[in-house]
ModelCIF file with pLDDT and N, C-alpha, C, O atoms, coordinates in Angstrom:
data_MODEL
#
_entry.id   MODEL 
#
_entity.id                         1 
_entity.type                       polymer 
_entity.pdbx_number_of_molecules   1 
#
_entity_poly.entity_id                      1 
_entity_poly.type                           'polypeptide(L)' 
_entity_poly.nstd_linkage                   no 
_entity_poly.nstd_monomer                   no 
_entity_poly.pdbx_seq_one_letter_code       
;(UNK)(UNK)(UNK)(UNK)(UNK)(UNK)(UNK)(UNK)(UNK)(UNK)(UNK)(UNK)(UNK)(UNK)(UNK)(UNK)
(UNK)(UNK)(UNK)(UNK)(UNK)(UNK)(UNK)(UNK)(UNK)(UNK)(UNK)(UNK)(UNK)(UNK)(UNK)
;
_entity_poly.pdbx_seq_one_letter_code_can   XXXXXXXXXXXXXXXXXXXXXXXXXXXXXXX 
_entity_poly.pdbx_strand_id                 A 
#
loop_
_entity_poly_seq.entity_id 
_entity_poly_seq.num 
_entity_poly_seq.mon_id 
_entity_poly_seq.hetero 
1 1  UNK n 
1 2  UNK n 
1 3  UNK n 
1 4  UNK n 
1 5  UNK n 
1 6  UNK n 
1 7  UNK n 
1 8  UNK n 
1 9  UNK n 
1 10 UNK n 
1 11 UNK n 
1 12 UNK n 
1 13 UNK n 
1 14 UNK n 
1 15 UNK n 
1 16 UNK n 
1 17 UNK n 
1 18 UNK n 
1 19 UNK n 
1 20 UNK n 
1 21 UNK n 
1 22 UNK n 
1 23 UNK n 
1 24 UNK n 
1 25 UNK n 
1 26 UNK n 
1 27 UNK n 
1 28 UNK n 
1 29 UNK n 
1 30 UNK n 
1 31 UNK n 
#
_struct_asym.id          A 
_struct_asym.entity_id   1 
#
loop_
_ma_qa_metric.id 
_ma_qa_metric.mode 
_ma_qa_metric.name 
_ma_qa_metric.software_group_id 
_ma_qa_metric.type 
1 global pLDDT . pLDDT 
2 local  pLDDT . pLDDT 
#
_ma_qa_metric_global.metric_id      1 
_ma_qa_metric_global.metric_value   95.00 
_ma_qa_metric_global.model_id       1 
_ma_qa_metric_global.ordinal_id     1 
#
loop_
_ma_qa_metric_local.label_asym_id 
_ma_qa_metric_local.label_comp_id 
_ma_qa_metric_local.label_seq_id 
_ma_qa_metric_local.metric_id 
_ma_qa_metric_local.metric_value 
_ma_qa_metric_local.model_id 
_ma_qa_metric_local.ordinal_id 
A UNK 1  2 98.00 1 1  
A UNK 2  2 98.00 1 2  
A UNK 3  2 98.00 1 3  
A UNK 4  2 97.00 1 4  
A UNK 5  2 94.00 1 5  
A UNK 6  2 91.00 1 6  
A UNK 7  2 91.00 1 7  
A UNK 8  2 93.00 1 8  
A UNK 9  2 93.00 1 9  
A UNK 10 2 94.00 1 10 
A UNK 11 2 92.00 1 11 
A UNK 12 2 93.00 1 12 
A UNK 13 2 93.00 1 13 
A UNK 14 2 93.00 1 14 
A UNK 15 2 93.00 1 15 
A UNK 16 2 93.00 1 16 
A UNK 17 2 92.00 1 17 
A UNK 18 2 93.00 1 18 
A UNK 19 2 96.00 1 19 
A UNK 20 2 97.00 1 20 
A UNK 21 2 98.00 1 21 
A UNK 22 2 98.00 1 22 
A UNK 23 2 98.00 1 23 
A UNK 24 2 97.00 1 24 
A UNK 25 2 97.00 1 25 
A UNK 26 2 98.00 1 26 
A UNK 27 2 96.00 1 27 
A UNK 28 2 93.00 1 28 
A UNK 29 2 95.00 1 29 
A UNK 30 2 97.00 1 30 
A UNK 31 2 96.00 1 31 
#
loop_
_atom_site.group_PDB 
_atom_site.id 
_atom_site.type_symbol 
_atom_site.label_atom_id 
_atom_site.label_alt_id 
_atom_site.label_comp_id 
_atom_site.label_asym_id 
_atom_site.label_entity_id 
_atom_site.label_seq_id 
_atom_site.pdbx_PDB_ins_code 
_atom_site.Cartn_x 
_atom_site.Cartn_y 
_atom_site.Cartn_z 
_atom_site.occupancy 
_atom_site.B_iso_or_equiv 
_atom_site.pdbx_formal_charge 
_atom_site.auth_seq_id 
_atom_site.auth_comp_id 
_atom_site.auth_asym_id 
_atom_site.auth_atom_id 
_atom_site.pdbx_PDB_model_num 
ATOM 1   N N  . UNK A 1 1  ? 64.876 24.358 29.950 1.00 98.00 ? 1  UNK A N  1 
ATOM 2   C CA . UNK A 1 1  ? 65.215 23.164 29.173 1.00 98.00 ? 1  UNK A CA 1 
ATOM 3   C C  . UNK A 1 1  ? 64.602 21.935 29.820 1.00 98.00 ? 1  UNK A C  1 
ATOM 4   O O  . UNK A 1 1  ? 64.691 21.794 31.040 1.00 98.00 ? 1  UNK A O  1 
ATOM 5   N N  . UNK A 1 2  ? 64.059 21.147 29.152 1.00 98.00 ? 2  UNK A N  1 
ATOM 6   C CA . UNK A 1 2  ? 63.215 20.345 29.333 1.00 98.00 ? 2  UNK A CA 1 
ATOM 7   C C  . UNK A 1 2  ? 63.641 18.824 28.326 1.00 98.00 ? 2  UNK A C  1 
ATOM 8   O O  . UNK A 1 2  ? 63.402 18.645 27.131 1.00 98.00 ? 2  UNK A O  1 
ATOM 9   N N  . UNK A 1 3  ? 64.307 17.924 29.262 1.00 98.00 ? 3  UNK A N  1 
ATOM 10  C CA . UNK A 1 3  ? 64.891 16.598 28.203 1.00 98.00 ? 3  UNK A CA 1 
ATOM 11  C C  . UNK A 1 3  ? 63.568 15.953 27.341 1.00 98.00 ? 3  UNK A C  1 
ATOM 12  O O  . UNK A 1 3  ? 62.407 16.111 27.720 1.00 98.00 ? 3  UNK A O  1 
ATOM 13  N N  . UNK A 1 4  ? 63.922 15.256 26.206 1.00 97.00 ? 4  UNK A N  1 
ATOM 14  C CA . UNK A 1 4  ? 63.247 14.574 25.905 1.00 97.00 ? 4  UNK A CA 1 
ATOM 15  C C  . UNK A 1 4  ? 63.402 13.266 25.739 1.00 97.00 ? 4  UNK A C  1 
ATOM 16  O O  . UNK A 1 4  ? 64.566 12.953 25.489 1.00 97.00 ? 4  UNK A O  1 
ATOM 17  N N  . UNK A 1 5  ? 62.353 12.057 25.808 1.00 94.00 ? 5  UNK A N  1 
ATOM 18  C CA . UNK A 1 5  ? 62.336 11.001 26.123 1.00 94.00 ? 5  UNK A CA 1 
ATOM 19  C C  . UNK A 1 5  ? 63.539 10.137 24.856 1.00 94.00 ? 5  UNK A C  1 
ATOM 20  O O  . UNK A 1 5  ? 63.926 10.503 23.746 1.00 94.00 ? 5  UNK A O  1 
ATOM 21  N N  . UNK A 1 6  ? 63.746 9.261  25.434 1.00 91.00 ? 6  UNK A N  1 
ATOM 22  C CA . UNK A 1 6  ? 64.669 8.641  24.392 1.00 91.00 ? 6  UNK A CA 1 
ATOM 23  C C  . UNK A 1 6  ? 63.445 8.248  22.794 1.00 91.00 ? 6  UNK A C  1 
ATOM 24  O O  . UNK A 1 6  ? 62.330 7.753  22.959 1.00 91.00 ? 6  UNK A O  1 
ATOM 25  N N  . UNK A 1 7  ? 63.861 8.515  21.772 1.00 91.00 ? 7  UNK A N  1 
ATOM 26  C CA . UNK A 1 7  ? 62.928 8.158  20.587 1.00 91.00 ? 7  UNK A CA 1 
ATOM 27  C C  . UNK A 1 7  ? 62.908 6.862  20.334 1.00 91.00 ? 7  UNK A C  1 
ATOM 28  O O  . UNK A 1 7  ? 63.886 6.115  20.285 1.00 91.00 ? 7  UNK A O  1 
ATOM 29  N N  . UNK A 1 8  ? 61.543 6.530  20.137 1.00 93.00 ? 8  UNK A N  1 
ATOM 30  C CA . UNK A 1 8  ? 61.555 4.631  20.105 1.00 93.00 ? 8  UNK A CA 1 
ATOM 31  C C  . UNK A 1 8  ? 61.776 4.343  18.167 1.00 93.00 ? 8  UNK A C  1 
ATOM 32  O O  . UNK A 1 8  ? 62.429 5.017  17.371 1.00 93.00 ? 8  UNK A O  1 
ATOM 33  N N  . UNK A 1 9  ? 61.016 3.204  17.951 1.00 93.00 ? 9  UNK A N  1 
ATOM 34  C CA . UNK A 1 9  ? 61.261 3.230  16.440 1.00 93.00 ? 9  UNK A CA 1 
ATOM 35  C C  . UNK A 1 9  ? 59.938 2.396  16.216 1.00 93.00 ? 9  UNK A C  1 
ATOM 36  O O  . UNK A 1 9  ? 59.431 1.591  16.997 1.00 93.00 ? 9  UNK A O  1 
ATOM 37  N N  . UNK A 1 10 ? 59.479 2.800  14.901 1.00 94.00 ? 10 UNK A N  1 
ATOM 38  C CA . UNK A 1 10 ? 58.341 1.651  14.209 1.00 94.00 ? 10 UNK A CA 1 
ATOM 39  C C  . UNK A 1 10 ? 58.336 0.876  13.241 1.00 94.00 ? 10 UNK A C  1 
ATOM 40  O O  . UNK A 1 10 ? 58.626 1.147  12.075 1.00 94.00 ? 10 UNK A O  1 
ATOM 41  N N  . UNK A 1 11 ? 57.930 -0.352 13.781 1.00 92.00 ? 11 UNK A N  1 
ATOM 42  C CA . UNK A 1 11 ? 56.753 -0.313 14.351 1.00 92.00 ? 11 UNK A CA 1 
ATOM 43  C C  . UNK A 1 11 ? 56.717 -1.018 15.752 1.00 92.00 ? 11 UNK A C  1 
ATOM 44  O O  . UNK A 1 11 ? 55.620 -1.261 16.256 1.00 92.00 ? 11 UNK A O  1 
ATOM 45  N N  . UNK A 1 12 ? 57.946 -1.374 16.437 1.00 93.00 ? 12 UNK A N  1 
ATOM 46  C CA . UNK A 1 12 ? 57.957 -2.002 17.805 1.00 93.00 ? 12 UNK A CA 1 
ATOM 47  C C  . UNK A 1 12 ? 57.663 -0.933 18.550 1.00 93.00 ? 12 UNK A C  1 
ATOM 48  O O  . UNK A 1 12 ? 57.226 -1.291 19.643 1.00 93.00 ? 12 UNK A O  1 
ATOM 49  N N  . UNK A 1 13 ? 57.717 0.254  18.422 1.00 93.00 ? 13 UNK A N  1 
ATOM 50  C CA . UNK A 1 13 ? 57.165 1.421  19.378 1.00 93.00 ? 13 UNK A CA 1 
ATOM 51  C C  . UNK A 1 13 ? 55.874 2.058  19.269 1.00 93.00 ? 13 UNK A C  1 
ATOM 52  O O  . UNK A 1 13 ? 55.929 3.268  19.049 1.00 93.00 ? 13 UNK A O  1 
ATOM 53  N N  . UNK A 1 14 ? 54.463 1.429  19.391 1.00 93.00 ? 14 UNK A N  1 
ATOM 54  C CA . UNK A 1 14 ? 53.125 1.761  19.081 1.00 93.00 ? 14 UNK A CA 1 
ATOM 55  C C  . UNK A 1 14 ? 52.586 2.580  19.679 1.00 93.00 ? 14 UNK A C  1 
ATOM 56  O O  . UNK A 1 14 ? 51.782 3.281  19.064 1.00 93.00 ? 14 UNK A O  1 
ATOM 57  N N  . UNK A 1 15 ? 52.766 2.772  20.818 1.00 93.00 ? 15 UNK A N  1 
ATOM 58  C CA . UNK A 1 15 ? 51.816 3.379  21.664 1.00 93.00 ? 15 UNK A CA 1 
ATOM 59  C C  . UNK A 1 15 ? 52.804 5.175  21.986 1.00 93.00 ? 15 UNK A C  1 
ATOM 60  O O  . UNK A 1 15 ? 53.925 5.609  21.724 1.00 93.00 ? 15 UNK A O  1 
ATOM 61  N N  . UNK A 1 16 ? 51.827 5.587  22.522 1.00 93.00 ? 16 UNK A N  1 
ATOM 62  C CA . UNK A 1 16 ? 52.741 7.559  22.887 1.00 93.00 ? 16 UNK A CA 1 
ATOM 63  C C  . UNK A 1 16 ? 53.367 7.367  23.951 1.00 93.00 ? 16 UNK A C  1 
ATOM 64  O O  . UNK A 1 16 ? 52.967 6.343  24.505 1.00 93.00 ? 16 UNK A O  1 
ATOM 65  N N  . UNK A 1 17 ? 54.425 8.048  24.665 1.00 92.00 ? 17 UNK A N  1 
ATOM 66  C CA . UNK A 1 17 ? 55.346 8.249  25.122 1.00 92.00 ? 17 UNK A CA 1 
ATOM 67  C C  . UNK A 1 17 ? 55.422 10.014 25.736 1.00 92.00 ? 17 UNK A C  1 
ATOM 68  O O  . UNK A 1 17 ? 56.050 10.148 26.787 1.00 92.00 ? 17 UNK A O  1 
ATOM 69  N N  . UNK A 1 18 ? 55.185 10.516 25.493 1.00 93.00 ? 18 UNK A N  1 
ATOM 70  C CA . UNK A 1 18 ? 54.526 12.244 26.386 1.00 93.00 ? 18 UNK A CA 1 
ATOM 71  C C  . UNK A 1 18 ? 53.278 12.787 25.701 1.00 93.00 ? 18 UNK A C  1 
ATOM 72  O O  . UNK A 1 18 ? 52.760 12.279 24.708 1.00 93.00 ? 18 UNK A O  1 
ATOM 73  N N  . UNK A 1 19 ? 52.913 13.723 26.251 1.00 96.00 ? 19 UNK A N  1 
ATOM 74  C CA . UNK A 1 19 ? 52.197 14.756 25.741 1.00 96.00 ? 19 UNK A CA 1 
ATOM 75  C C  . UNK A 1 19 ? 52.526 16.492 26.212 1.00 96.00 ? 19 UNK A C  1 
ATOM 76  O O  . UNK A 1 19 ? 52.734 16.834 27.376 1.00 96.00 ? 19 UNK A O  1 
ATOM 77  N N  . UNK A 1 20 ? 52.513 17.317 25.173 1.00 97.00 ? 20 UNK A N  1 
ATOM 78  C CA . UNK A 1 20 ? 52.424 18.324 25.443 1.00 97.00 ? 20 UNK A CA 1 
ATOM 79  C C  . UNK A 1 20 ? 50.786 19.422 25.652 1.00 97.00 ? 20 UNK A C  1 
ATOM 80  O O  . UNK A 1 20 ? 49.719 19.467 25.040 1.00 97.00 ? 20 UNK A O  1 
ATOM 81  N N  . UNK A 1 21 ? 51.132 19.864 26.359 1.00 98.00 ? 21 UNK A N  1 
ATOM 82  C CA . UNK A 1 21 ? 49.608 20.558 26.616 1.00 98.00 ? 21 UNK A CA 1 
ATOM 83  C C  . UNK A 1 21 ? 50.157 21.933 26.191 1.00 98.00 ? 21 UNK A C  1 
ATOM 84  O O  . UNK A 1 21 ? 51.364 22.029 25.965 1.00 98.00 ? 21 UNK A O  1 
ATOM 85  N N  . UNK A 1 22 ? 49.290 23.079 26.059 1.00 98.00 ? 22 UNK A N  1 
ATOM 86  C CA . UNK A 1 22 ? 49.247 24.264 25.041 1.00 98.00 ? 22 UNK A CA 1 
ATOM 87  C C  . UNK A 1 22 ? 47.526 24.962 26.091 1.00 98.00 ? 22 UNK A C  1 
ATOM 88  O O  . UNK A 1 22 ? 46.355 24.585 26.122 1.00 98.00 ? 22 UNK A O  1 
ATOM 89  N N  . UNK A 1 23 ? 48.193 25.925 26.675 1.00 98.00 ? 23 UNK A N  1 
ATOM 90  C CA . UNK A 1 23 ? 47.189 27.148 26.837 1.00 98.00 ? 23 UNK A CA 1 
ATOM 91  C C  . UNK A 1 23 ? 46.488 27.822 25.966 1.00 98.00 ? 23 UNK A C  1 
ATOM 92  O O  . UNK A 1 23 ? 47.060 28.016 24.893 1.00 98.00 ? 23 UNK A O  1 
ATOM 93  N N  . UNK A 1 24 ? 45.141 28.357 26.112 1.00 97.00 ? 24 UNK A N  1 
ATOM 94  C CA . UNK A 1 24 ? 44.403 29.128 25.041 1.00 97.00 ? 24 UNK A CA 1 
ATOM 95  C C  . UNK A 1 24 ? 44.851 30.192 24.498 1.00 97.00 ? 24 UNK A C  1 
ATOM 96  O O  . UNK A 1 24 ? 44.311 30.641 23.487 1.00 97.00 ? 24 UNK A O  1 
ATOM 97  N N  . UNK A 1 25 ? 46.172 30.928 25.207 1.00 97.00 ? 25 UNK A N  1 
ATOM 98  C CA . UNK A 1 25 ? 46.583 32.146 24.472 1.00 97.00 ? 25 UNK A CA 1 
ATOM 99  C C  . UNK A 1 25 ? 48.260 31.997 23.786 1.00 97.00 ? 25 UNK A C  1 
ATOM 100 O O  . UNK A 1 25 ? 49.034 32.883 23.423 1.00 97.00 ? 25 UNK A O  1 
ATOM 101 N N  . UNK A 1 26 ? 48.410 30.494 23.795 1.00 98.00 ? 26 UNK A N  1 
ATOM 102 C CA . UNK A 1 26 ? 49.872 30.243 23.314 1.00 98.00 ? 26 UNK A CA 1 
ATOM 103 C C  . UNK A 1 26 ? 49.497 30.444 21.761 1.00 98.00 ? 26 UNK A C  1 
ATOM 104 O O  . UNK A 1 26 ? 48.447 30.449 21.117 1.00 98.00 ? 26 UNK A O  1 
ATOM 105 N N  . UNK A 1 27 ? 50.729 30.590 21.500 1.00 96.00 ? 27 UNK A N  1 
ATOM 106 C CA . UNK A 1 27 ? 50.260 30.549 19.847 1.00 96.00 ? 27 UNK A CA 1 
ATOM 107 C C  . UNK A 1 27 ? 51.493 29.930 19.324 1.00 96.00 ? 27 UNK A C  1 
ATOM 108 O O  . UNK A 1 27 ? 52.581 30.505 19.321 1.00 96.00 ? 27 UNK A O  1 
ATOM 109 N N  . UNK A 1 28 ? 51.276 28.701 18.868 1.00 93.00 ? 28 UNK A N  1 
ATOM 110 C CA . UNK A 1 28 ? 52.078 28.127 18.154 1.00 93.00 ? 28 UNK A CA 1 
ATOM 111 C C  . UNK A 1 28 ? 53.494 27.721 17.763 1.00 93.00 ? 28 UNK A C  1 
ATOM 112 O O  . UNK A 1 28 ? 54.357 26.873 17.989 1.00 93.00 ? 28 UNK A O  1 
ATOM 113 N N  . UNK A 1 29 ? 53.172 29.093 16.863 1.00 95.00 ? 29 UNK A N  1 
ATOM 114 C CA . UNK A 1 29 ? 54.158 29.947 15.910 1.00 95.00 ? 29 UNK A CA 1 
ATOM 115 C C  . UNK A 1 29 ? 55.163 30.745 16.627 1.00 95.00 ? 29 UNK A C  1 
ATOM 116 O O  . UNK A 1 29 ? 55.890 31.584 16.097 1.00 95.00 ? 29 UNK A O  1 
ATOM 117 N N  . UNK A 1 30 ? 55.154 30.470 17.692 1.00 97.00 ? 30 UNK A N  1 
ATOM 118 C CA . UNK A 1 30 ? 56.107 31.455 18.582 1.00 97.00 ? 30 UNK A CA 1 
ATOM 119 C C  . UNK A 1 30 ? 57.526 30.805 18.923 1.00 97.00 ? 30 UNK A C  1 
ATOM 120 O O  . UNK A 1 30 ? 57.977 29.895 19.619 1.00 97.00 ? 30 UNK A O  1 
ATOM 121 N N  . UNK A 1 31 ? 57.995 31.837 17.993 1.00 96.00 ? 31 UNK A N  1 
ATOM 122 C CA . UNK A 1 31 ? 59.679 31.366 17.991 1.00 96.00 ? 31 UNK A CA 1 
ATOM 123 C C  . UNK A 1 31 ? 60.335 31.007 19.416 1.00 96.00 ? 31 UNK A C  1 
ATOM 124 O O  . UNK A 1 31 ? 61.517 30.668 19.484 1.00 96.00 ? 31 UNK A O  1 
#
């Protein structure tokens, strides 16, 4: 488990706030 950032609102919140990265053999769709 991994928190997530508090959610901002728009349009006073413009810019990103995380990123997720994804390996070449993840797939998506995976429940």
């Amino acid at each position: 488990l991994l928190p997530q950032p508090p959610l901002g609102e728009h349009p006073r919140d413009l810019l990103p706030n995380r990123a997720v990265i994804l390996w070449a053999f993840s797939d998506t769709t995976d429940p």
